[in-house]
N, C-alpha and C. Protein backbone atom coordinates (compact mmCIF):
# COMPACT_ATOMS: atom_id res chain seq x y z
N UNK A 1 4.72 21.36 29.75
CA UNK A 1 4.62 21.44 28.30
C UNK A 1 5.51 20.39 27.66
N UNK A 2 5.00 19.52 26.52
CA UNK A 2 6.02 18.71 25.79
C UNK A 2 6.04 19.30 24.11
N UNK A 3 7.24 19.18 24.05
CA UNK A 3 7.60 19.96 22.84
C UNK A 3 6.63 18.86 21.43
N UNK A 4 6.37 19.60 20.53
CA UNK A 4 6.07 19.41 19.77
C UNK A 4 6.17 18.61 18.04
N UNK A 5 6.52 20.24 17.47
CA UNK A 5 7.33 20.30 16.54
C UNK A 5 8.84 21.04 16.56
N UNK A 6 9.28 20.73 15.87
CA UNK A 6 10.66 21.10 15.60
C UNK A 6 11.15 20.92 14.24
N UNK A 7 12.11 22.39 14.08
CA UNK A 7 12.38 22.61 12.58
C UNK A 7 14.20 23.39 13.61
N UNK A 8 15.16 22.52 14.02
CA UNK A 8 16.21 23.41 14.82
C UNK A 8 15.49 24.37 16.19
N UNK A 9 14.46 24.44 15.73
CA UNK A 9 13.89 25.34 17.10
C UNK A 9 12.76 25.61 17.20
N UNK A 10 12.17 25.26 18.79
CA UNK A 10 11.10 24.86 19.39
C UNK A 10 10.10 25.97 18.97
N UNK A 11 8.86 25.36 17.87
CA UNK A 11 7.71 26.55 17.38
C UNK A 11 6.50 26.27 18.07
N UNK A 12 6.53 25.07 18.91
CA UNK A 12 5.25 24.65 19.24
C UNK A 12 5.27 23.75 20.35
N UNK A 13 4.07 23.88 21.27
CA UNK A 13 4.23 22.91 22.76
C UNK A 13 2.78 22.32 22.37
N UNK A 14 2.54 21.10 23.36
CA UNK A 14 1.61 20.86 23.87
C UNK A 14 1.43 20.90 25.06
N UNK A 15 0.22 21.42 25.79
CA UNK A 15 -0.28 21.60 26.84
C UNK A 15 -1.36 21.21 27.70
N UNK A 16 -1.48 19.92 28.56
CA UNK A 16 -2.30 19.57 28.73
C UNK A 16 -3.67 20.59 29.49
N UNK A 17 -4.50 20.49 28.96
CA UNK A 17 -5.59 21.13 29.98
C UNK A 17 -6.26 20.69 30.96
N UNK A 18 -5.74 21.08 32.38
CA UNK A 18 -6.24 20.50 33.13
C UNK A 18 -7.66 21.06 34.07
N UNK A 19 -8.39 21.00 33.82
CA UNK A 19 -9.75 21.44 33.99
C UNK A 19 -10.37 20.91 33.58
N UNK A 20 -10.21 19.58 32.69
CA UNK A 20 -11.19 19.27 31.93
C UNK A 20 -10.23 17.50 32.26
N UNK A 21 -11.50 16.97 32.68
CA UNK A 21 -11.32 15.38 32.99
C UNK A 21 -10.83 13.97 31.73
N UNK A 22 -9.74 13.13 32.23
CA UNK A 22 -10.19 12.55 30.77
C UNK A 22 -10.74 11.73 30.23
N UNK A 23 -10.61 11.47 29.04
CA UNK A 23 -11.59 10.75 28.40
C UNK A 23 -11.09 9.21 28.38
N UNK A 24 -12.42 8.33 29.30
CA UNK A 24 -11.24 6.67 29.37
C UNK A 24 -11.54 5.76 28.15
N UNK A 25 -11.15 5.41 27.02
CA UNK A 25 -10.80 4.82 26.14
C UNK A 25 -10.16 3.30 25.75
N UNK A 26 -11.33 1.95 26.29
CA UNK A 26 -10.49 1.18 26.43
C UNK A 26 -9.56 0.86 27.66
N UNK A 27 -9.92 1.60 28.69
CA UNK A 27 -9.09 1.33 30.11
C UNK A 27 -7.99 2.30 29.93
N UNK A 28 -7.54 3.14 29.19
CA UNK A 28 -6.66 4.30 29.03
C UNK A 28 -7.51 5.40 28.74
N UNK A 29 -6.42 6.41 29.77
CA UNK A 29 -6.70 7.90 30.08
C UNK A 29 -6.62 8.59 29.09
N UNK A 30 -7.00 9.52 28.48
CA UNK A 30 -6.75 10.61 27.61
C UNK A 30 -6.97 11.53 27.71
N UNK A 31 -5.87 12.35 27.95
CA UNK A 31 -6.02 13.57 28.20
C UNK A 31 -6.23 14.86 27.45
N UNK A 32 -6.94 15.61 27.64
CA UNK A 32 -7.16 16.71 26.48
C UNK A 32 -6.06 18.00 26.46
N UNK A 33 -5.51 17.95 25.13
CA UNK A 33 -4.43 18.87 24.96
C UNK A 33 -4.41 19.84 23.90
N UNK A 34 -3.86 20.83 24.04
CA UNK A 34 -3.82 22.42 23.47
C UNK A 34 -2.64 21.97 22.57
N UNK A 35 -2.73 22.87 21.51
CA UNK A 35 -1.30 23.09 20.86
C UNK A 35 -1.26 24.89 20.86
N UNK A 36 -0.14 25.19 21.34
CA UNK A 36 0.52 26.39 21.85
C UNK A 36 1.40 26.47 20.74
N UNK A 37 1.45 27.61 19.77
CA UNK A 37 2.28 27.69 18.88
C UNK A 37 3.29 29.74 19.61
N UNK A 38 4.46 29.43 19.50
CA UNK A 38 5.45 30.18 20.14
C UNK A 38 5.17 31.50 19.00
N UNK A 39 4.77 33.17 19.12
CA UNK A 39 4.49 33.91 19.07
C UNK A 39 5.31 34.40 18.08
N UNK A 40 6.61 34.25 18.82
CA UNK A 40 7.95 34.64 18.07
C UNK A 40 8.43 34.01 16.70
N UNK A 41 7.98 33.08 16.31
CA UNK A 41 8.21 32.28 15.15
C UNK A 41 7.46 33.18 13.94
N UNK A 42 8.08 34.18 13.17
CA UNK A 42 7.80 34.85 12.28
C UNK A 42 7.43 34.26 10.87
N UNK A 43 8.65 33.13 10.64
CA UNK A 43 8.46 32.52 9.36
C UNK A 43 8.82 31.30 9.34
N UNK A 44 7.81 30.26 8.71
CA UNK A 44 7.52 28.58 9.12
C UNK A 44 8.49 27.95 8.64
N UNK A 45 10.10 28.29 7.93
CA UNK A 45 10.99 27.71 7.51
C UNK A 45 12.07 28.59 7.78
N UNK A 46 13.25 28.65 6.95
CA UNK A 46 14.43 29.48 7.07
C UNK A 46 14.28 30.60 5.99
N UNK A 47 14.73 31.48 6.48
CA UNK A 47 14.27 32.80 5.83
C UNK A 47 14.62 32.60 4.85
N UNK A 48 15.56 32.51 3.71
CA UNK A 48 16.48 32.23 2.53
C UNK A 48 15.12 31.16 2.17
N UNK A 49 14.68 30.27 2.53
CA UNK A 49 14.19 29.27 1.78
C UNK A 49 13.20 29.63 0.99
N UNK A 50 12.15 30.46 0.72
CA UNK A 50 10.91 30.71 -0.22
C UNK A 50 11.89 31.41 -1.39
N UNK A 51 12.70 32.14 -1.43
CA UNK A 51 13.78 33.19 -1.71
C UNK A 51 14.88 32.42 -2.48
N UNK A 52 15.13 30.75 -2.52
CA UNK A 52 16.40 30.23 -2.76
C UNK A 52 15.33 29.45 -3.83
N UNK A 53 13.78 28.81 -3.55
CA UNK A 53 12.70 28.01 -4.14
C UNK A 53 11.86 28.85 -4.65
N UNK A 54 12.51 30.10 -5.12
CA UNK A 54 10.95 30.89 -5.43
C UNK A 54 10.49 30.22 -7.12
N UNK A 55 11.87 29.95 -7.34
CA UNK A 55 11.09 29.32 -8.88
C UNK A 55 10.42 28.21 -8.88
N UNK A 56 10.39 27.08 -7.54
CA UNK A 56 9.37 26.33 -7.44
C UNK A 56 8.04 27.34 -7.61
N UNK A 57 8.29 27.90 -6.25
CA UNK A 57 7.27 28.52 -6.22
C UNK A 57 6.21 29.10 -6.95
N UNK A 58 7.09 30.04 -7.77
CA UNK A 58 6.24 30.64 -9.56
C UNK A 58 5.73 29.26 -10.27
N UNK A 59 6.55 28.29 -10.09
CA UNK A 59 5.88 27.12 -11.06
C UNK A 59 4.94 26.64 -10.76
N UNK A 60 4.99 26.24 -9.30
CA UNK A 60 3.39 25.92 -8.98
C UNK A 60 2.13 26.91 -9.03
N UNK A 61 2.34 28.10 -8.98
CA UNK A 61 1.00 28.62 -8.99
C UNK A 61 0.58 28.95 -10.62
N UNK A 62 1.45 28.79 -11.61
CA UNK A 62 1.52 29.62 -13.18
C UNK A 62 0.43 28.18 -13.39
N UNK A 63 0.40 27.08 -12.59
CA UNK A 63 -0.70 26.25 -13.01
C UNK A 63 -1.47 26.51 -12.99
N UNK A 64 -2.86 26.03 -13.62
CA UNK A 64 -4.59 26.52 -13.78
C UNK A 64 -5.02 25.31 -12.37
N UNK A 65 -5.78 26.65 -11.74
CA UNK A 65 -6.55 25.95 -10.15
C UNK A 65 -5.73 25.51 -9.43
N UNK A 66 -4.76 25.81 -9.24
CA UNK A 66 -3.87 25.39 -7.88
C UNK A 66 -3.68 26.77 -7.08
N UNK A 67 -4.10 25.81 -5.79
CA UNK A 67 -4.09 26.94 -4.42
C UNK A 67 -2.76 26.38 -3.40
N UNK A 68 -2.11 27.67 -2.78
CA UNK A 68 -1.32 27.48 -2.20
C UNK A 68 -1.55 27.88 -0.51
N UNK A 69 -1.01 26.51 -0.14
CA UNK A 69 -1.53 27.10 1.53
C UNK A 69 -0.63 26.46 2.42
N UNK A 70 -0.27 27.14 3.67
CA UNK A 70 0.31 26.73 4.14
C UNK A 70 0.06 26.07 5.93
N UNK A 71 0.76 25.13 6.30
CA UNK A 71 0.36 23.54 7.24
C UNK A 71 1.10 24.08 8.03
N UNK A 72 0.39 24.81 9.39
CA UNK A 72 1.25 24.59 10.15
C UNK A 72 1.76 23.31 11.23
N UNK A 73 1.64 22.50 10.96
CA UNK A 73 1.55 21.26 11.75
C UNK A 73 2.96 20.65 10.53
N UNK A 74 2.77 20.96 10.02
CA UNK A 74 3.80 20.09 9.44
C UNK A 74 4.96 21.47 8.42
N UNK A 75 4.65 22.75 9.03
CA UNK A 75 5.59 23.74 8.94
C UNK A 75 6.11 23.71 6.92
N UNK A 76 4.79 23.34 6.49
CA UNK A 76 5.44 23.02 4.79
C UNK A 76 4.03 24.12 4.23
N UNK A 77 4.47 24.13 3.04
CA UNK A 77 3.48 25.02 1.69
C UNK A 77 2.81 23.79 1.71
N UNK A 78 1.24 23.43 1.10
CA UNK A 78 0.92 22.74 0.32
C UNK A 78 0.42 23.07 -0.87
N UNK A 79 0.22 22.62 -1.80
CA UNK A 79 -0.35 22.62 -3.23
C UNK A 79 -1.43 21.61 -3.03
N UNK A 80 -2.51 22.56 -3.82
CA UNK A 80 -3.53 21.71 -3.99
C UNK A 80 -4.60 21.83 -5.35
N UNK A 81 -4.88 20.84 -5.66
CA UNK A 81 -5.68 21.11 -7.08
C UNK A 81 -7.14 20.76 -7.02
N UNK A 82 -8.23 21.77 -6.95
CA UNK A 82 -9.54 21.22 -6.69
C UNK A 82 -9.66 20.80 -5.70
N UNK A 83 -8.82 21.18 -4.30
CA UNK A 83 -9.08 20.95 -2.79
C UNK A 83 -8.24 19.82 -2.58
N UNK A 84 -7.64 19.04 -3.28
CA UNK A 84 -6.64 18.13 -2.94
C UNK A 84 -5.56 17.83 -3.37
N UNK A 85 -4.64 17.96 -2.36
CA UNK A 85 -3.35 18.07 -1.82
C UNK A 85 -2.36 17.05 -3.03
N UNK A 86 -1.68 18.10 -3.74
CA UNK A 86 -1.06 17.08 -4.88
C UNK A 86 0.98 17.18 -4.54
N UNK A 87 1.30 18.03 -3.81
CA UNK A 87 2.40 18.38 -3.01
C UNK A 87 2.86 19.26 -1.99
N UNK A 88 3.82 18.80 -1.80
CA UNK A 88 4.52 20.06 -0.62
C UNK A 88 5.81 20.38 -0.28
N UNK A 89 5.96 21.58 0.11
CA UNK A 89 7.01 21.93 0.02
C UNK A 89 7.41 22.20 1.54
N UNK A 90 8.87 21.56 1.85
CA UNK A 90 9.25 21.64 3.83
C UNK A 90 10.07 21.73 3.25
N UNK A 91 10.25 21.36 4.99
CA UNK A 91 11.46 20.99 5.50
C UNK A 91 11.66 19.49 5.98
N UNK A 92 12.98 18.96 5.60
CA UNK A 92 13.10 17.56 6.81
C UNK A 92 14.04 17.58 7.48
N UNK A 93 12.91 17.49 8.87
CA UNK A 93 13.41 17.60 10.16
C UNK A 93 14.05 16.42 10.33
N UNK A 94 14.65 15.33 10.28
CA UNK A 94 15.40 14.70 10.20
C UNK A 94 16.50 15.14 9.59
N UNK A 95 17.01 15.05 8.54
CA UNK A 95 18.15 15.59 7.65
C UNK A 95 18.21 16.49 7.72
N UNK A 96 17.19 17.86 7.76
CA UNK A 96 17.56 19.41 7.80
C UNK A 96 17.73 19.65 7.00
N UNK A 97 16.93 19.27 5.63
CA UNK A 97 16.97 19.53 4.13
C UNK A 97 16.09 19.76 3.83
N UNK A 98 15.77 20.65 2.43
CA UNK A 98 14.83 21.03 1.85
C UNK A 98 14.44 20.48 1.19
N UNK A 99 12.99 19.96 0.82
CA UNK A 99 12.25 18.99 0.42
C UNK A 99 11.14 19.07 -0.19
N UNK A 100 10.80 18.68 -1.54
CA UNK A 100 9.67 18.61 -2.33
C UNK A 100 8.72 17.13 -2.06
N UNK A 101 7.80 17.13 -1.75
CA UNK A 101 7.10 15.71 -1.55
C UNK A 101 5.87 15.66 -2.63
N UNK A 102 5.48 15.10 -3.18
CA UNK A 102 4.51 15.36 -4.48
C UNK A 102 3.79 13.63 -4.78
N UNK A 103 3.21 13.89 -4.63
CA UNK A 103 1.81 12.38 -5.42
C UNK A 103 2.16 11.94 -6.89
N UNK A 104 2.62 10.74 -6.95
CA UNK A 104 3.16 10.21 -8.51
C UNK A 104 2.59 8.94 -8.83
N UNK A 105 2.27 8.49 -9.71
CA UNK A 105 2.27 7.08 -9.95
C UNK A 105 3.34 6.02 -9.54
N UNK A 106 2.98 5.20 -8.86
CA UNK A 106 3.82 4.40 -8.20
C UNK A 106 5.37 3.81 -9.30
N UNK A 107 4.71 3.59 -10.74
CA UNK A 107 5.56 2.68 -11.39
C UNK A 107 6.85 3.96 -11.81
N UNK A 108 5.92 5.48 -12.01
CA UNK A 108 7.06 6.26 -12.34
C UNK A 108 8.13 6.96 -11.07
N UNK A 109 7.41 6.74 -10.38
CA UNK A 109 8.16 7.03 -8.48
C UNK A 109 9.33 6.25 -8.51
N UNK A 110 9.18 4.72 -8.79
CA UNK A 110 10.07 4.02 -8.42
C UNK A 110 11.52 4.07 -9.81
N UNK A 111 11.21 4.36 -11.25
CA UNK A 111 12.05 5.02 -12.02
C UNK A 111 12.30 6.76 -11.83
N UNK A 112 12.30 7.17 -10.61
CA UNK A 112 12.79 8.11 -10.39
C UNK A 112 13.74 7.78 -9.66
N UNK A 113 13.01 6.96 -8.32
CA UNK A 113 14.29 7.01 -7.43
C UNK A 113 15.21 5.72 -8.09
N UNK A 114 15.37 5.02 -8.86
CA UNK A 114 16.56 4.43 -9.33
C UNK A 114 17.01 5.56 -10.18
N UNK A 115 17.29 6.18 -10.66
CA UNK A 115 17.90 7.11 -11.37
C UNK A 115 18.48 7.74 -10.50
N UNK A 116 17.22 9.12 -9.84
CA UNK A 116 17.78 9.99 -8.86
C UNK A 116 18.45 9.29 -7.58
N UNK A 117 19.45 9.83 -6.46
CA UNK A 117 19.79 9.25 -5.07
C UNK A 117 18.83 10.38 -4.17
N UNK A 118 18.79 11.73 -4.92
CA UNK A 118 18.01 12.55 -3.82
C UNK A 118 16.31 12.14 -4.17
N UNK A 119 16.17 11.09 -4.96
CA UNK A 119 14.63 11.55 -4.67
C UNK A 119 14.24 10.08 -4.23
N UNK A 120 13.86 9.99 -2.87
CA UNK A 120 13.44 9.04 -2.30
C UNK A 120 12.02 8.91 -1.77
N UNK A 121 11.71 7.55 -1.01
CA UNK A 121 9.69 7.48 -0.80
C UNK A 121 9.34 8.69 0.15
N UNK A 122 8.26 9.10 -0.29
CA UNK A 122 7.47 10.22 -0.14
C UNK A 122 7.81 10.45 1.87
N UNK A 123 7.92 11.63 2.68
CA UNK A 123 8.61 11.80 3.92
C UNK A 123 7.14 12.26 4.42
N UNK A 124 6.92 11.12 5.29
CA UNK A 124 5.88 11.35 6.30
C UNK A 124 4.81 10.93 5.59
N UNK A 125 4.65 10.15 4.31
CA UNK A 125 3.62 10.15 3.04
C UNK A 125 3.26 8.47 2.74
N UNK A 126 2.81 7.81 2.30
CA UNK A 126 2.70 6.91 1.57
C UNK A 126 3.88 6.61 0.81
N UNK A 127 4.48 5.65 1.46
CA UNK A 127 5.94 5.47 0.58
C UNK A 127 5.45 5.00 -1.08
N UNK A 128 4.55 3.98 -1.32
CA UNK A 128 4.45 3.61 -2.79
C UNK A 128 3.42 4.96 -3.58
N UNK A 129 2.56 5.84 -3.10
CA UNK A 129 2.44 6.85 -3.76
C UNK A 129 2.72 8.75 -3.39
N UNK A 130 3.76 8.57 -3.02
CA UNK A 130 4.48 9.68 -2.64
C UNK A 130 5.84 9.57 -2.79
N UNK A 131 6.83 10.80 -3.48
CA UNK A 131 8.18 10.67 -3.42
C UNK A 131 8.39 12.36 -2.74
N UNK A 132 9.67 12.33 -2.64
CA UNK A 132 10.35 13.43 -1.87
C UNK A 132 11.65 13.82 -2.73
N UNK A 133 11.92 14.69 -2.95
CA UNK A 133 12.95 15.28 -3.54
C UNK A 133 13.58 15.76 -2.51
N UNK A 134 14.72 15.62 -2.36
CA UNK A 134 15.80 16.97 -1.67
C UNK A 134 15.93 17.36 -2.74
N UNK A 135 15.87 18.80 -2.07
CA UNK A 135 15.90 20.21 -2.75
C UNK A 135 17.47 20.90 -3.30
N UNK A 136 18.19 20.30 -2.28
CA UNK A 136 19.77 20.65 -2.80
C UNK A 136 20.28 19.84 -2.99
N UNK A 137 19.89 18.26 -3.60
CA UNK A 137 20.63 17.13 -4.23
C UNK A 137 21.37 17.94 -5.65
N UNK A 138 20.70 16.89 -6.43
CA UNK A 138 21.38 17.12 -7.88
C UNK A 138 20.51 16.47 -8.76
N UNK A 139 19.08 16.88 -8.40
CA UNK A 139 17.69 16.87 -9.40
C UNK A 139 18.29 17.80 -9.81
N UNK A 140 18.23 17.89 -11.86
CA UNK A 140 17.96 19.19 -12.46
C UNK A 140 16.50 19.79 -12.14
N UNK A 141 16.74 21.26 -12.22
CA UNK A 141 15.58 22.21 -12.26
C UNK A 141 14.52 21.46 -12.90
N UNK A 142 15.09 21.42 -14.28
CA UNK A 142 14.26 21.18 -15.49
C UNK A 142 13.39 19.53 -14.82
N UNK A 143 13.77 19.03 -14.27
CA UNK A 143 13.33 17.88 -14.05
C UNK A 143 12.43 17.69 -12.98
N UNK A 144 12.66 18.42 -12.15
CA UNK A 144 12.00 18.91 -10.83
C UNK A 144 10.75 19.38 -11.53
N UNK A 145 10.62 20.28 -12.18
CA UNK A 145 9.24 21.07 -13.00
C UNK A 145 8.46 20.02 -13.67
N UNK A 146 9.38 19.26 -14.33
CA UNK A 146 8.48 18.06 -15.25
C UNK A 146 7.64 17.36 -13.91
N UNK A 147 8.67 16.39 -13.26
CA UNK A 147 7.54 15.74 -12.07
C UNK A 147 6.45 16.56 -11.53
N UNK A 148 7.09 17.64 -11.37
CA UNK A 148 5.67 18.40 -10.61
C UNK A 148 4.19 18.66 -11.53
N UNK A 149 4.47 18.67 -12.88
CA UNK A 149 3.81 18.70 -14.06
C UNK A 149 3.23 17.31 -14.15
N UNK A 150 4.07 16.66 -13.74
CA UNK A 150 3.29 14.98 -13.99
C UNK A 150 2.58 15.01 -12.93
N UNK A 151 2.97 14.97 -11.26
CA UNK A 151 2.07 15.30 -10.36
C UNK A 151 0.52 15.65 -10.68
N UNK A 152 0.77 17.22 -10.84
CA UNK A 152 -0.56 18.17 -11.02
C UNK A 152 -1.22 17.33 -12.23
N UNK A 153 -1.08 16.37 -13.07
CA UNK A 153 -1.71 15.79 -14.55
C UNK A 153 -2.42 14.69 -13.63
N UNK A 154 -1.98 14.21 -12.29
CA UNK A 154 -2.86 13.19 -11.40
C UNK A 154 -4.18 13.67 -11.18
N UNK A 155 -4.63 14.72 -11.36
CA UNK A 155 -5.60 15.47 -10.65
C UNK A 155 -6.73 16.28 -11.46
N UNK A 156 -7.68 15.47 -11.20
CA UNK A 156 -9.07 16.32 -12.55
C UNK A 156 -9.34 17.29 -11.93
């Protein structure tokens, strides 16, 4: 098994299946693989976290047509408006911080992050149309809600 994902602790393996031959691609092997998600993993972040963000939380859904769902592959909430994905809410597994990632206009992304230090290019995203908030920088609330408001205004 090779580990997967990781959030501090192992939620997921891959497993090759071997019964099944692979596929040659260009003169390389490929092998066909399972993802094994660990049984015991009750809740896709740290318990405190929906509980510490619930007022994200209320904010995103008090919007008209936004569905909330959650990735396990990438262990985050997403938001979505009319079936497409306008933010999300993790973790980063790098830093081990809590993290807002959200779809912006490029010109106002980049007058965020000169202002803000916690809100940098979008994590795992399109750096020129995606930004990322850490969640325990020193974004005000109030400001955090507006972007997300500008976000969701991307989206007919």
């Amino acid at each position: 098994m090779v580990p997967v994902l990781k959030t501090g602790r192992l939620i997921a393996s891959r497993v090759r299946i071997s019964h099944l031959p692979p596929i040659v691609l260009y003169g390389f092997n490929l092998y066909p693989y399972s993802i094994m998600y660990n049984e015991n993993m009750s809740a896709p972040l740290p318990n405190d976290f929906l509980e510490q963000y619930h007022w994200l939380d209320e904010h995103f859904l008090s919007l008209p047509e936004v569905e909330k769902e959650f990735q396990p592959a990438w262990q985050a909430f997403k938001y979505l408006k009319n079936g497409k994905m306008f933010a999300y809410l993790g973790w980063n597994d790098k830093t081990n911080r809590p993290i807002l990632t959200l779809k912006l206009e490029p010109s106002f992304s980049e007058m965020l992050r000169d202002k803000y230090p916690d809100i940098v290019p979008g994590y795992y995203m399109n750096k020129i149309h995606w930004s990322s908030i850490n969640l325990d920088g020193k974004v005000p609330v109030d400001t955090v809600k507006s972007i997300v408001d500008e976000s969701y205004t991307l989206f007919k």
